[in-house]
N, C-alpha and C. Protein backbone atom coordinates (compact mmCIF):
# COMPACT_ATOMS: atom_id res chain seq x y z
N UNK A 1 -58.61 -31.27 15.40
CA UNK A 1 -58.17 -30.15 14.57
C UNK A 1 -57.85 -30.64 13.17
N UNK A 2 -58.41 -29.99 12.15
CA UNK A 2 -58.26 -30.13 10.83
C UNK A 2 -57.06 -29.69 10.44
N UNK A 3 -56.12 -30.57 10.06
CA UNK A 3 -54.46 -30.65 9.70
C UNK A 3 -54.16 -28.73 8.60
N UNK A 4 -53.23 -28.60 8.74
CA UNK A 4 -53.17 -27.39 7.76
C UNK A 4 -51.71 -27.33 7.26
N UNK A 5 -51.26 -26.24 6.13
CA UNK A 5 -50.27 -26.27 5.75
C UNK A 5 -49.61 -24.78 6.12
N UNK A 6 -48.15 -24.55 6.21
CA UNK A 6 -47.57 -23.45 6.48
C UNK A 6 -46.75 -23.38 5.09
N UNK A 7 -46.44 -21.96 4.43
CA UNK A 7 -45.36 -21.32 3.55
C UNK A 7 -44.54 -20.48 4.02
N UNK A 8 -43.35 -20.64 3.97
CA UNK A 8 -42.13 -19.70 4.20
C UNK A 8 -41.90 -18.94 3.18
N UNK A 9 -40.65 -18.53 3.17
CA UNK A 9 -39.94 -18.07 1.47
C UNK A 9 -39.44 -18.86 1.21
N UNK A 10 -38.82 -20.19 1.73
CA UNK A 10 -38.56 -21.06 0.99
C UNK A 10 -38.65 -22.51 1.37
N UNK A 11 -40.00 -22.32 2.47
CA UNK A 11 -40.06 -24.22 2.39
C UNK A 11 -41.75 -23.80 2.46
N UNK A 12 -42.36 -25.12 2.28
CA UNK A 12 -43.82 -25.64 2.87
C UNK A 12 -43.58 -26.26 3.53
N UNK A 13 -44.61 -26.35 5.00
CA UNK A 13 -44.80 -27.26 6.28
C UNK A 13 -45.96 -27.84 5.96
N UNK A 14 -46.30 -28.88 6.00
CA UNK A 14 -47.59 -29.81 5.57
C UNK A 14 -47.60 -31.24 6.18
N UNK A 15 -48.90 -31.76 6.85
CA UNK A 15 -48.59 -33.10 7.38
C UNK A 15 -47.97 -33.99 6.54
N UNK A 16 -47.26 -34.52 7.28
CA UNK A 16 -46.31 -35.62 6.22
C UNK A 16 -47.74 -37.19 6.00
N UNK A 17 -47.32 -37.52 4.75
CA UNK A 17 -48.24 -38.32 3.91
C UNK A 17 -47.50 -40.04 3.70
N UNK A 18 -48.51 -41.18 3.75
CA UNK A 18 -47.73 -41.96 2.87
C UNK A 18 -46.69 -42.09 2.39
N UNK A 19 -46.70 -40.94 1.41
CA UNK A 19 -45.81 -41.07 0.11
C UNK A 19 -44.63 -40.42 0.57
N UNK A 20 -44.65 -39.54 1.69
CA UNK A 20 -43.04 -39.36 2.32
C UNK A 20 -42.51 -40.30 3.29
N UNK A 21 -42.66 -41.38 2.75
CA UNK A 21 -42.09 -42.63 4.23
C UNK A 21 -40.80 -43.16 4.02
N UNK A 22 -40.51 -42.76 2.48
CA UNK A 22 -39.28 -43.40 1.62
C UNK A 22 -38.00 -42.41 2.08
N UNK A 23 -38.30 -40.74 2.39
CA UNK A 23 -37.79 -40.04 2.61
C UNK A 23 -37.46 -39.25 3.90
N UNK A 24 -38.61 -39.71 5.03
CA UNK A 24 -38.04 -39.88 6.27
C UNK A 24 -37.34 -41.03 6.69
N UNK A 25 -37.61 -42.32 6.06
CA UNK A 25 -36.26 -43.54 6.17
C UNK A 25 -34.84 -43.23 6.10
N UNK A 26 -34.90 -42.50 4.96
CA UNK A 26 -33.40 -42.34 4.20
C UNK A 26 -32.82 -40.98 5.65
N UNK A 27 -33.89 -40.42 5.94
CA UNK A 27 -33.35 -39.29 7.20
C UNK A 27 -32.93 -39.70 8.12
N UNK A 28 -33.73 -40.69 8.67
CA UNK A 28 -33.18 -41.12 9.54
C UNK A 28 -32.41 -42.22 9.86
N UNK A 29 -31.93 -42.54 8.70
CA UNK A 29 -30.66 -43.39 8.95
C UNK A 29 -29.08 -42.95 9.50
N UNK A 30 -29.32 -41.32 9.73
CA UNK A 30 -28.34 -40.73 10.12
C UNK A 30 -28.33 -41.04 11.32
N UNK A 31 -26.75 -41.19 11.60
CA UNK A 31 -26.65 -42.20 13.47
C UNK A 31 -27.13 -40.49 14.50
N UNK A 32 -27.22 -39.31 14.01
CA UNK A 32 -27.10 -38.21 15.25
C UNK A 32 -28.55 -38.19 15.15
N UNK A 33 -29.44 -38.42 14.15
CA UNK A 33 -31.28 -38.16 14.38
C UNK A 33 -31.22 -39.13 16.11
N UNK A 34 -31.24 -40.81 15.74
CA UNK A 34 -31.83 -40.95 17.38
C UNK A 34 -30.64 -40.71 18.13
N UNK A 35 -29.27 -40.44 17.84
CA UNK A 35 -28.54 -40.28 18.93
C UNK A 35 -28.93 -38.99 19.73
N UNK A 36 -29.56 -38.33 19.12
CA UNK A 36 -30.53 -36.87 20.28
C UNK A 36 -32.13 -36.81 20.17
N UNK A 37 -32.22 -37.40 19.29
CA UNK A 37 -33.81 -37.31 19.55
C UNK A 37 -34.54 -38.91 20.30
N UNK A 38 -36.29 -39.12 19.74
CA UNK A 38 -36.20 -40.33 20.69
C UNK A 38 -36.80 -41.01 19.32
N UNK A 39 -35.93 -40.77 18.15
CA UNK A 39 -36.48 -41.65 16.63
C UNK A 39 -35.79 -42.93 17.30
N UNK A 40 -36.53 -43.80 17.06
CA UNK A 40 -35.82 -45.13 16.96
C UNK A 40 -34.48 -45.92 16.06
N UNK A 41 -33.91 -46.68 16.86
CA UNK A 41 -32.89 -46.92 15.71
C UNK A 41 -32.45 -48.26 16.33
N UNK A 42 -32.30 -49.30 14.71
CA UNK A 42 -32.30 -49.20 12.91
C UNK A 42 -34.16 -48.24 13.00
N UNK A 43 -34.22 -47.60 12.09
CA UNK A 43 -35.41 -47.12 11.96
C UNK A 43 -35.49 -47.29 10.50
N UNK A 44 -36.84 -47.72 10.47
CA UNK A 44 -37.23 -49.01 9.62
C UNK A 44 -38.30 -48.41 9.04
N UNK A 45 -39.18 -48.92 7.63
CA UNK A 45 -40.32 -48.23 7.16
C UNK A 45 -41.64 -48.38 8.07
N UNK A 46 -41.30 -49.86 8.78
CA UNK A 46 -42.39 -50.30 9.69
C UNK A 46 -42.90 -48.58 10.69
N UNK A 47 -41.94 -48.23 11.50
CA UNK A 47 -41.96 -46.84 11.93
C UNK A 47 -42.15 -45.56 11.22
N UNK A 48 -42.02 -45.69 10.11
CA UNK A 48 -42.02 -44.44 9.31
C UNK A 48 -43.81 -44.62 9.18
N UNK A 49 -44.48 -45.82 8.46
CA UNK A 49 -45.52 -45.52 8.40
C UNK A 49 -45.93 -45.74 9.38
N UNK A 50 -45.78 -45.91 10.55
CA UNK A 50 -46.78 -46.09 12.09
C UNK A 50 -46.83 -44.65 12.53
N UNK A 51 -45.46 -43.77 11.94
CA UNK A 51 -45.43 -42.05 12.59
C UNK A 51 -46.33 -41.29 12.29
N UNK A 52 -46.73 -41.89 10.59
CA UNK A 52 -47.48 -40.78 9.79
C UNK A 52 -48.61 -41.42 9.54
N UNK A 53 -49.12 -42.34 9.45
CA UNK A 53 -50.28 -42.82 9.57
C UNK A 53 -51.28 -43.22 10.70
N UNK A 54 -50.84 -43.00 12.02
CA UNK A 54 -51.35 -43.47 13.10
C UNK A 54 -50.61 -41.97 13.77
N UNK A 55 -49.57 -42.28 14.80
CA UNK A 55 -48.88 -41.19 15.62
C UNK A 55 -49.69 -39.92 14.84
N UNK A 56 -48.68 -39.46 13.74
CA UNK A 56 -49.31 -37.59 13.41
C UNK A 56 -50.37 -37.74 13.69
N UNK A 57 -51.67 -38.47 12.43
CA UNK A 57 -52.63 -38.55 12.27
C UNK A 57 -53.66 -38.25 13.48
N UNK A 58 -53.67 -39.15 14.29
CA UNK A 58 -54.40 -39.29 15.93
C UNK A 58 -53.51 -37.89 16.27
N UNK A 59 -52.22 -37.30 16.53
CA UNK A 59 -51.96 -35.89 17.21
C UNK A 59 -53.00 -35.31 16.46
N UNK A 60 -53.14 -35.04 15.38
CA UNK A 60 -53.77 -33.91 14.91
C UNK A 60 -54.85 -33.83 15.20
N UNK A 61 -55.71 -35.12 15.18
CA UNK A 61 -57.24 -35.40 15.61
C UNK A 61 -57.67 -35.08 17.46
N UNK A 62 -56.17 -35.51 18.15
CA UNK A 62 -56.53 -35.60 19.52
C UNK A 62 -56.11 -34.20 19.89
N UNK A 63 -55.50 -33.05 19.18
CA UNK A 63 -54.49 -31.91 19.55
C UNK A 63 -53.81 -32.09 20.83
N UNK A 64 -52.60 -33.12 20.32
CA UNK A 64 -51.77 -33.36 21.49
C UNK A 64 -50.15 -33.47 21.02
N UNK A 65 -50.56 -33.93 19.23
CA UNK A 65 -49.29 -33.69 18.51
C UNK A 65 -49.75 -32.98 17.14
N UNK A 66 -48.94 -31.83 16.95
CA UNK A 66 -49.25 -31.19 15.32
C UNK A 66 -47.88 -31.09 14.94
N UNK A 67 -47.84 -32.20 14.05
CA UNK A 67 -46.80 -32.45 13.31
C UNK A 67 -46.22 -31.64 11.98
N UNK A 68 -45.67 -31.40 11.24
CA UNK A 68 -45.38 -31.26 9.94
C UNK A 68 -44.29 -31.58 9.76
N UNK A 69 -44.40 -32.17 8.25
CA UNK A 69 -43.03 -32.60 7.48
C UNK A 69 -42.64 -31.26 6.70
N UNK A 70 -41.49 -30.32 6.40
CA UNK A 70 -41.23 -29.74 6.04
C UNK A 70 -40.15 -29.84 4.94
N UNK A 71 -40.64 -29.09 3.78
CA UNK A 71 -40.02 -29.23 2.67
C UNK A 71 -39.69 -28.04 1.92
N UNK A 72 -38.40 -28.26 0.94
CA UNK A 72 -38.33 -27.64 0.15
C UNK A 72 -39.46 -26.53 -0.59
N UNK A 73 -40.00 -25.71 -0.97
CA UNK A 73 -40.45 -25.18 -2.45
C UNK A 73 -39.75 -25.37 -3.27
N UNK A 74 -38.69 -25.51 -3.52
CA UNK A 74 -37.94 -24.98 -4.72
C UNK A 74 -37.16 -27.18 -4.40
N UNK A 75 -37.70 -27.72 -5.39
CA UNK A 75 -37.48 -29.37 -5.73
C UNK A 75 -38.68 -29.94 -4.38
N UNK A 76 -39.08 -30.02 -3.56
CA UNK A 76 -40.12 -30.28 -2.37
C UNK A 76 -39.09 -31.32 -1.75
N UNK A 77 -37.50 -31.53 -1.41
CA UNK A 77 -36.71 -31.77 -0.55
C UNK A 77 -37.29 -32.07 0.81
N UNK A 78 -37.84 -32.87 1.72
CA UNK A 78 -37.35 -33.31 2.75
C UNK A 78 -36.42 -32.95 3.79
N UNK A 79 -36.88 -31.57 4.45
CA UNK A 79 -36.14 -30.54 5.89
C UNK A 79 -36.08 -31.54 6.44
N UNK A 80 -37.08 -31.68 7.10
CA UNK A 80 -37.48 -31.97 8.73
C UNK A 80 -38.22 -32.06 9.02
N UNK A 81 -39.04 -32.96 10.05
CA UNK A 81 -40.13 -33.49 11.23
C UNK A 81 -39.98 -31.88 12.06
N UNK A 82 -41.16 -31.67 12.19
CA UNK A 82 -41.24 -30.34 13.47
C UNK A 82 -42.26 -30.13 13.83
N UNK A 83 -42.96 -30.25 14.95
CA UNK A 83 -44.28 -30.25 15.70
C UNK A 83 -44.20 -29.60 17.15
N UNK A 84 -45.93 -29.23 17.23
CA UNK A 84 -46.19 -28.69 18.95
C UNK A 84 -46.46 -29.97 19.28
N UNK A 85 -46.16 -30.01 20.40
CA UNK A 85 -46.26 -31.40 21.81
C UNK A 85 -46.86 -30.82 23.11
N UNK A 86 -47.65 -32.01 23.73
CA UNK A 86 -48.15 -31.30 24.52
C UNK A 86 -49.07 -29.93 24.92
N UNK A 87 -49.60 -30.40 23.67
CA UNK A 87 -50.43 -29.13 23.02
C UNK A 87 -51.33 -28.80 24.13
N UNK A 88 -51.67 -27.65 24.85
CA UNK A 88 -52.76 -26.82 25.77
C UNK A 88 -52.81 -27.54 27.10
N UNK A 89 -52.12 -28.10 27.64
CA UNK A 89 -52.24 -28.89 28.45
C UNK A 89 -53.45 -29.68 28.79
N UNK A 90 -54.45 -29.67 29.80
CA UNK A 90 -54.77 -30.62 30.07
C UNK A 90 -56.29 -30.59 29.62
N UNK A 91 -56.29 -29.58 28.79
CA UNK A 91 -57.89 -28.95 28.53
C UNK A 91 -57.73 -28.99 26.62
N UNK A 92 -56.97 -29.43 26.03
CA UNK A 92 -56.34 -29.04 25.22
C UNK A 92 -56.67 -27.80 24.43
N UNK A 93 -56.90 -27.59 23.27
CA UNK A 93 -57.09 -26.18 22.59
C UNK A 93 -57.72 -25.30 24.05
N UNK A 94 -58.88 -25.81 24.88
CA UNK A 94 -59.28 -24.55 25.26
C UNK A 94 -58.25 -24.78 27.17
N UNK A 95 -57.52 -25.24 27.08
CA UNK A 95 -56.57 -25.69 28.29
C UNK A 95 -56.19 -24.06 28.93
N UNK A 96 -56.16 -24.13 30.09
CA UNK A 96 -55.81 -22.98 30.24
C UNK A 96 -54.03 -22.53 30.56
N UNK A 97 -53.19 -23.52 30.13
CA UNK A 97 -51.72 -23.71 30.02
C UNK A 97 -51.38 -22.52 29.58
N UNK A 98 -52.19 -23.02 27.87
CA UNK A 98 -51.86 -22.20 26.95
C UNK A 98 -50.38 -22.84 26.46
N UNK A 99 -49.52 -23.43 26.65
CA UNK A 99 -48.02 -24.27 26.22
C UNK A 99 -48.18 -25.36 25.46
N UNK A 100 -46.80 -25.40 24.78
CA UNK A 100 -46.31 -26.61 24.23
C UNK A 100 -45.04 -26.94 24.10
N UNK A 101 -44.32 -27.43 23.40
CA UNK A 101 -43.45 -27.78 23.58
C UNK A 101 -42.80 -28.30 22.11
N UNK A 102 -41.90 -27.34 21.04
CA UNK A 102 -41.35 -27.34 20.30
C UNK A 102 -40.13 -28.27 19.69
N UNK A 103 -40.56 -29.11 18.68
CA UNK A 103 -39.49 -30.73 19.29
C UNK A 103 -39.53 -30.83 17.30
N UNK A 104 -38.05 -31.26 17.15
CA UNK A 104 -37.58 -31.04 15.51
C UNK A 104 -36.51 -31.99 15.47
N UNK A 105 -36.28 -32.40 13.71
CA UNK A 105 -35.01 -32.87 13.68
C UNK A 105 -34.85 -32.45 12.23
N UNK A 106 -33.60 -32.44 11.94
CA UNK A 106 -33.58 -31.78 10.13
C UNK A 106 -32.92 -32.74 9.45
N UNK A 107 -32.79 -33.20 8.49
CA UNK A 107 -32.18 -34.20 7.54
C UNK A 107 -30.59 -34.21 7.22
N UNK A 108 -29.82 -34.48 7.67
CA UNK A 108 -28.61 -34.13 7.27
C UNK A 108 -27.89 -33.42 6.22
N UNK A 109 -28.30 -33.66 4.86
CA UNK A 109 -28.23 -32.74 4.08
C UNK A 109 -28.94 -31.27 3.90
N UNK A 110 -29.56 -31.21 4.97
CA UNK A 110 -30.34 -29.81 4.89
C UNK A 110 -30.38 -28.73 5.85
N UNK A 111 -28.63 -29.00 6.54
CA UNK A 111 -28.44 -28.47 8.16
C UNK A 111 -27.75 -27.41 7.43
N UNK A 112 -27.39 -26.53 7.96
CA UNK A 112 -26.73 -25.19 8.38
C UNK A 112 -26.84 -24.41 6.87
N UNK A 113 -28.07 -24.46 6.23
CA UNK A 113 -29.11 -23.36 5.71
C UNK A 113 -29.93 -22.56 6.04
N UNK A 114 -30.37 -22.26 7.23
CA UNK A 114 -31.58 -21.74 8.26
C UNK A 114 -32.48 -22.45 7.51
N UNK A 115 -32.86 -23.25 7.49
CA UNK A 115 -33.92 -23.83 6.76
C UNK A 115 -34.96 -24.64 8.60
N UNK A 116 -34.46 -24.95 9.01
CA UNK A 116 -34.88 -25.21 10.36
C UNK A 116 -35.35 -24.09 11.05
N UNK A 117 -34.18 -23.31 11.37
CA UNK A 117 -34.69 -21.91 11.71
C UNK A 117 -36.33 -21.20 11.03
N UNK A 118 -35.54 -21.28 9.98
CA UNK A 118 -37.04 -20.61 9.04
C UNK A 118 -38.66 -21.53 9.42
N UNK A 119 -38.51 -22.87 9.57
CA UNK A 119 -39.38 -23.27 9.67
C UNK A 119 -40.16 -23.40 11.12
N UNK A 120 -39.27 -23.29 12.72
CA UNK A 120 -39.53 -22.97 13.76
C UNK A 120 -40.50 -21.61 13.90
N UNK A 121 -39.82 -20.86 13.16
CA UNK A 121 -40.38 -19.55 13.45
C UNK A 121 -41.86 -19.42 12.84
N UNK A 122 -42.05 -19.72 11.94
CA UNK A 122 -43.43 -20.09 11.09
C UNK A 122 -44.40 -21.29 12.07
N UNK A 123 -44.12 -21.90 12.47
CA UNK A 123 -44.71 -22.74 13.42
C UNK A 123 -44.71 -22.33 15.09
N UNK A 124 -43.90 -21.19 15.71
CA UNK A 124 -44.01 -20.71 16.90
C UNK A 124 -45.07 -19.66 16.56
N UNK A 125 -44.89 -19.21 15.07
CA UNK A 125 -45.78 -17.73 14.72
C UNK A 125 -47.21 -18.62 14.83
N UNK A 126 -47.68 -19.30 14.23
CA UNK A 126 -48.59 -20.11 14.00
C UNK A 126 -49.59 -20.66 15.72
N UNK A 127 -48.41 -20.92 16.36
CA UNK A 127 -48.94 -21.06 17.42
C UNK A 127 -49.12 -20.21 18.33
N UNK A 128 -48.48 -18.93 18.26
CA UNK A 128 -49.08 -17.88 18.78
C UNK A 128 -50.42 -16.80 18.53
N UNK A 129 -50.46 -16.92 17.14
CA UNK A 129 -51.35 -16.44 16.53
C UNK A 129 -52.85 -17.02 16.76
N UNK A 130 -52.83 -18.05 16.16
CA UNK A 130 -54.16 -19.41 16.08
C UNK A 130 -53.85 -19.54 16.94
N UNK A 131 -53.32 -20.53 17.62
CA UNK A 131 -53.73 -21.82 18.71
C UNK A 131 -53.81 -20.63 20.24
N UNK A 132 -53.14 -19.42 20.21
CA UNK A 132 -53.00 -18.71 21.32
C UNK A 132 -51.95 -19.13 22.49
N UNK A 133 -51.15 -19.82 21.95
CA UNK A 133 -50.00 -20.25 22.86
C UNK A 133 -49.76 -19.18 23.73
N UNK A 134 -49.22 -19.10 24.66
CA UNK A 134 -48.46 -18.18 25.46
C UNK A 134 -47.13 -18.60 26.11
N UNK A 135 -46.44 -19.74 25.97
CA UNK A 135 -44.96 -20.11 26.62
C UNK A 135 -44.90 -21.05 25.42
N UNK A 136 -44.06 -21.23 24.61
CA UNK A 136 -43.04 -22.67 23.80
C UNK A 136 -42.16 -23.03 24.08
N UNK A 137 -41.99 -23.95 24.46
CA UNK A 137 -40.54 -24.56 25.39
C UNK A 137 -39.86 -25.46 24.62
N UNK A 138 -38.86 -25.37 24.69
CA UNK A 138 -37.79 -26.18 23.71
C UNK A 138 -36.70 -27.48 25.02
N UNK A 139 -36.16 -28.20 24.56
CA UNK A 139 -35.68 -29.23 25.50
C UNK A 139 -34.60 -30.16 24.14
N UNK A 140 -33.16 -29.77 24.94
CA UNK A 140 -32.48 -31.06 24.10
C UNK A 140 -31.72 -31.44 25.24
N UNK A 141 -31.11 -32.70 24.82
CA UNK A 141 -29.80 -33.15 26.04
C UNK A 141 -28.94 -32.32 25.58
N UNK A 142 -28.65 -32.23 26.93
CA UNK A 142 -27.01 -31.06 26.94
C UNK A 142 -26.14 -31.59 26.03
N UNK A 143 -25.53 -30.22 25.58
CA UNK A 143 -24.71 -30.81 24.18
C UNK A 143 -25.10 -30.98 23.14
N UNK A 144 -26.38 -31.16 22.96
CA UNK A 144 -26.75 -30.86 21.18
C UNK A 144 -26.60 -29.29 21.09
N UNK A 145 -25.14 -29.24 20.54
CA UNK A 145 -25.14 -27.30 20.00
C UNK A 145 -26.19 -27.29 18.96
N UNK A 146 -26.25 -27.95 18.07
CA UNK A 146 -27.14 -27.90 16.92
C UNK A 146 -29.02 -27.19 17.06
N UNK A 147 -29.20 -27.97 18.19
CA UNK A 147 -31.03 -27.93 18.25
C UNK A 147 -30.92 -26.37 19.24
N UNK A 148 -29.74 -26.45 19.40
CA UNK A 148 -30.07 -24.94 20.51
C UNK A 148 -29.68 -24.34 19.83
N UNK A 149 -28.80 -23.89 18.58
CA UNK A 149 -28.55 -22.99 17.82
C UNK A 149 -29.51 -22.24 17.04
N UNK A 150 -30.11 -23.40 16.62
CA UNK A 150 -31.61 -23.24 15.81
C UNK A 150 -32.84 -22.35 17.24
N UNK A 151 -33.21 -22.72 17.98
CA UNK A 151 -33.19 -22.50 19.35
C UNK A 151 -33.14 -21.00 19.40
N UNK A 152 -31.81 -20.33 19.55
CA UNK A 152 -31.04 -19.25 19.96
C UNK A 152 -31.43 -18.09 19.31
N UNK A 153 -31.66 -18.73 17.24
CA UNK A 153 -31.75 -18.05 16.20
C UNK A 153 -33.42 -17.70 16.11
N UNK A 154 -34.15 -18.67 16.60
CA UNK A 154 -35.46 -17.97 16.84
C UNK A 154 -35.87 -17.25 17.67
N UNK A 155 -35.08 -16.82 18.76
CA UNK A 155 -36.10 -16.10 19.92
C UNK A 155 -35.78 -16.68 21.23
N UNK A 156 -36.04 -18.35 21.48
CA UNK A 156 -35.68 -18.70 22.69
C UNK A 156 -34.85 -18.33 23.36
N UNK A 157 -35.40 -18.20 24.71
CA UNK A 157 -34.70 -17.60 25.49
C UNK A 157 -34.07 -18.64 26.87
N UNK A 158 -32.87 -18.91 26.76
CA UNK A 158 -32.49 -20.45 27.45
C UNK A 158 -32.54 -20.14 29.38
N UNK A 159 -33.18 -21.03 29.36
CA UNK A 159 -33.41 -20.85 31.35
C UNK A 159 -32.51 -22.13 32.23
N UNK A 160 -31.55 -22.77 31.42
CA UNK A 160 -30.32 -23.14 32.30
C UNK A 160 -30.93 -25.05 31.67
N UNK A 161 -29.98 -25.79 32.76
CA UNK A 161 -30.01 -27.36 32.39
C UNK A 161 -31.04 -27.95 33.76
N UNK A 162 -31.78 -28.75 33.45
CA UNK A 162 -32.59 -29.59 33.88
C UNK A 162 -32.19 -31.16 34.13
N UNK A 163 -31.91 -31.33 35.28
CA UNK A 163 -31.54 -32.39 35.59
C UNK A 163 -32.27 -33.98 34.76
N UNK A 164 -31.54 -34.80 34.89
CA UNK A 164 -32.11 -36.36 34.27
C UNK A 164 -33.33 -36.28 33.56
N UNK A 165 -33.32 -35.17 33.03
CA UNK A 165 -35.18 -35.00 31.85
C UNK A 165 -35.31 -35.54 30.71
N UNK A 166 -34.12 -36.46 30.35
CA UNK A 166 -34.17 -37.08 28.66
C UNK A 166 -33.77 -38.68 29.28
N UNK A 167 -34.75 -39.50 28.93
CA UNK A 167 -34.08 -40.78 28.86
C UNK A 167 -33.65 -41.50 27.61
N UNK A 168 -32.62 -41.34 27.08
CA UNK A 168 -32.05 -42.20 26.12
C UNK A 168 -30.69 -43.00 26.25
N UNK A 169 -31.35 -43.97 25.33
CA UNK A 169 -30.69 -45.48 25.66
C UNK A 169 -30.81 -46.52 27.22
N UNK A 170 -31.71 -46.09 27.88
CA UNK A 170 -31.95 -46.22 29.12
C UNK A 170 -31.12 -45.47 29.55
N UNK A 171 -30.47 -44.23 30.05
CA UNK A 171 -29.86 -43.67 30.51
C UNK A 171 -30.73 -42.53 30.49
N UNK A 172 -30.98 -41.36 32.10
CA UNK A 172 -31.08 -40.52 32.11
C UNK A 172 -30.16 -39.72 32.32
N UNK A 173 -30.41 -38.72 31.37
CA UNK A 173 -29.66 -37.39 31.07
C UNK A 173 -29.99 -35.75 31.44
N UNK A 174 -29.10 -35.14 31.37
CA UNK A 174 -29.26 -33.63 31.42
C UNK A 174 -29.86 -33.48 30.44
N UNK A 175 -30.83 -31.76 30.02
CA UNK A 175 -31.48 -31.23 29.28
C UNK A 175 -31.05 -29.96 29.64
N UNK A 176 -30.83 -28.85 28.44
CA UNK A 176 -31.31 -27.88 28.50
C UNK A 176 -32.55 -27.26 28.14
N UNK A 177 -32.78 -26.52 28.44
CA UNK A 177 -34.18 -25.77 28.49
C UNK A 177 -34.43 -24.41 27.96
N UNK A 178 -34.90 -23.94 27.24
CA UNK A 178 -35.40 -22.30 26.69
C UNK A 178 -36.91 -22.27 26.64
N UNK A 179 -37.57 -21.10 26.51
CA UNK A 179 -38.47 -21.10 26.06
C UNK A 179 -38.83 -19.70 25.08
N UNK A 180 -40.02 -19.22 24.51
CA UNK A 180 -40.39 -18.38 23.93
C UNK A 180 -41.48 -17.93 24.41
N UNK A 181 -41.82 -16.53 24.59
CA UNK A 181 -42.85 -15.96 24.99
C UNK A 181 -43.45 -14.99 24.24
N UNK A 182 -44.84 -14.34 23.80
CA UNK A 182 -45.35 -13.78 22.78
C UNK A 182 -44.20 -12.14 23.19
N UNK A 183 -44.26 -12.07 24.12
CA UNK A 183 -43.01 -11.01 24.47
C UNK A 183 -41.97 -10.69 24.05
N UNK A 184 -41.57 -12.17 23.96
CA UNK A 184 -40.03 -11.82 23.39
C UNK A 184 -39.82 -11.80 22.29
N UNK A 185 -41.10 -11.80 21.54
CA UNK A 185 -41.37 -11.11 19.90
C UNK A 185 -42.16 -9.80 19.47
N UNK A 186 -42.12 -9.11 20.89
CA UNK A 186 -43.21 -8.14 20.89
C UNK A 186 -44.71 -8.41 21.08
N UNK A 187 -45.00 -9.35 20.76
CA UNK A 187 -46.38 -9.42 20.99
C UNK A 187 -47.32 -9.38 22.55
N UNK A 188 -48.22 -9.42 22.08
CA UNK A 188 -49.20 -9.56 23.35
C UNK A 188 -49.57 -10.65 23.97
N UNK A 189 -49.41 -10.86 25.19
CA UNK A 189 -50.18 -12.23 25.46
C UNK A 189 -51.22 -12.03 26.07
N UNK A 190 -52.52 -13.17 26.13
CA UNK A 190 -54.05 -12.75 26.85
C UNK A 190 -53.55 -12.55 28.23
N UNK A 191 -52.59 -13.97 28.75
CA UNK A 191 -53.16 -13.69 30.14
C UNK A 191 -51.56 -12.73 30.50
N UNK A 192 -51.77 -11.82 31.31
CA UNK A 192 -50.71 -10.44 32.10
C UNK A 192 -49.61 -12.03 32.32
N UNK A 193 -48.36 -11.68 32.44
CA UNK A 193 -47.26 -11.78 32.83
C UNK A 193 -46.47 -11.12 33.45
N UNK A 194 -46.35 -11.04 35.19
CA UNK A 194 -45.33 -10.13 35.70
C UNK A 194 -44.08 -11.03 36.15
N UNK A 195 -43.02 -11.10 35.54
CA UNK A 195 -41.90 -11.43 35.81
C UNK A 195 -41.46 -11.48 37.45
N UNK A 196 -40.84 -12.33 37.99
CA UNK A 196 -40.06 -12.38 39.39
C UNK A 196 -39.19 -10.77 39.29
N UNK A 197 -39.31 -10.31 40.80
CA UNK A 197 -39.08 -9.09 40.86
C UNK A 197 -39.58 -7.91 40.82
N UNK A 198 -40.34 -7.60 38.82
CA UNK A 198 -41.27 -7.04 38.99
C UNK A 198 -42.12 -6.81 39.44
N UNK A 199 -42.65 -5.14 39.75
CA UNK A 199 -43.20 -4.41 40.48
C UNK A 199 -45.22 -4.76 39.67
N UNK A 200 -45.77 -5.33 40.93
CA UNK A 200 -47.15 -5.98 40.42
C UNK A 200 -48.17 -4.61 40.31
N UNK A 201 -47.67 -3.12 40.70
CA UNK A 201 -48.42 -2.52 40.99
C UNK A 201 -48.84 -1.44 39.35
């Protein structure tokens, strides 16, 4: 898949480049990026350019990761890393899953602006639209209020905690779990969905 860019009202989503390696460093030197996500830490430029020059790069080519670095419009500021994972399952684009799996982190100086928010939603829209998603699933360890807030404010709809599903620090952990469905934005999805309970007739 040929990489593309997203506009909000007030950020651009665009594969992150080279020339932002100076500015996902400085992000992630914050101790809460790998204390919930699985960024590495000391995280070093060595990783910054292995993410964006190899990792994105190959997701985008293999559609298994579609990454974007998200930024400002207004100065081009440095949001946040935010990508589909696990893109179509096992068929990819033409997979008949249809899922992925919605996975972010935002820069410390750029938290509790909806600026995350804003940029989820543009990238769930994106993948419902184009790619034809039909489920986006979200996953943090229990206790990040933060990634589920953002989470909450788009749509996801949370389906409880998932036992030992995050390993960090060698330790497995709890996860919670949400997901999004073209439904729970009104939309249509290709393939019928009848809910547990509901009447199939």
């Amino acid at each position: 898949m040929e990489p593309i860019t997203l506009t909000t009202e007030r950020l651009r989503l665009r594969p992150l480049e080279p020339g932002d390696a100076d500015a996902v460093v400085a992000a992630c030197q914050d101790p809460d990026i790998p204390r919930w996500t699985a960024v590495p830490s000391p995280y070093t430029h060595e990783h910054a350019a292995d993410f964006i020059g190899r990792i994105s790069a190959d997701g985008w080519r293999e559609e298994n990761l579609l990454n974007f670095g998200v930024f400002t419009l207004d100065g081009g500021a440095l949001v946040s890393s935010m990508g589909l994972m696990r893109f179509g399952g096992s068929g990819g684009l033409a997979g008949p899953e249809r899922q992925a799996e919605l996975g972010f982190w935002t820069a410390k100086e750029q938290r509790r602006k909806g600026y995350t928010a804003e940029a989820a939603r543009a990238v769930c829209a994106w993948g419902f639209e184009t790619l034809g998603l039909e489920r986006i699933e979200w996953y943090a360890e229990a206790g990040n209020e933060g990634s589920r807030a953002v989470a909450l404010s788009v749509g996801f709809v949370m389906e409880g905690t998932v036992r030992s599903k995050i390993v960090q620090n060698g330790t497995r952990r709890d996860a919670w779990s949400a997901s999004l469905l073209p439904s729970d934005w009104g939309r249509a999805s290709k393939t019928p969905y009848t809910p547990y309970g509901a009447s199939e007739a």
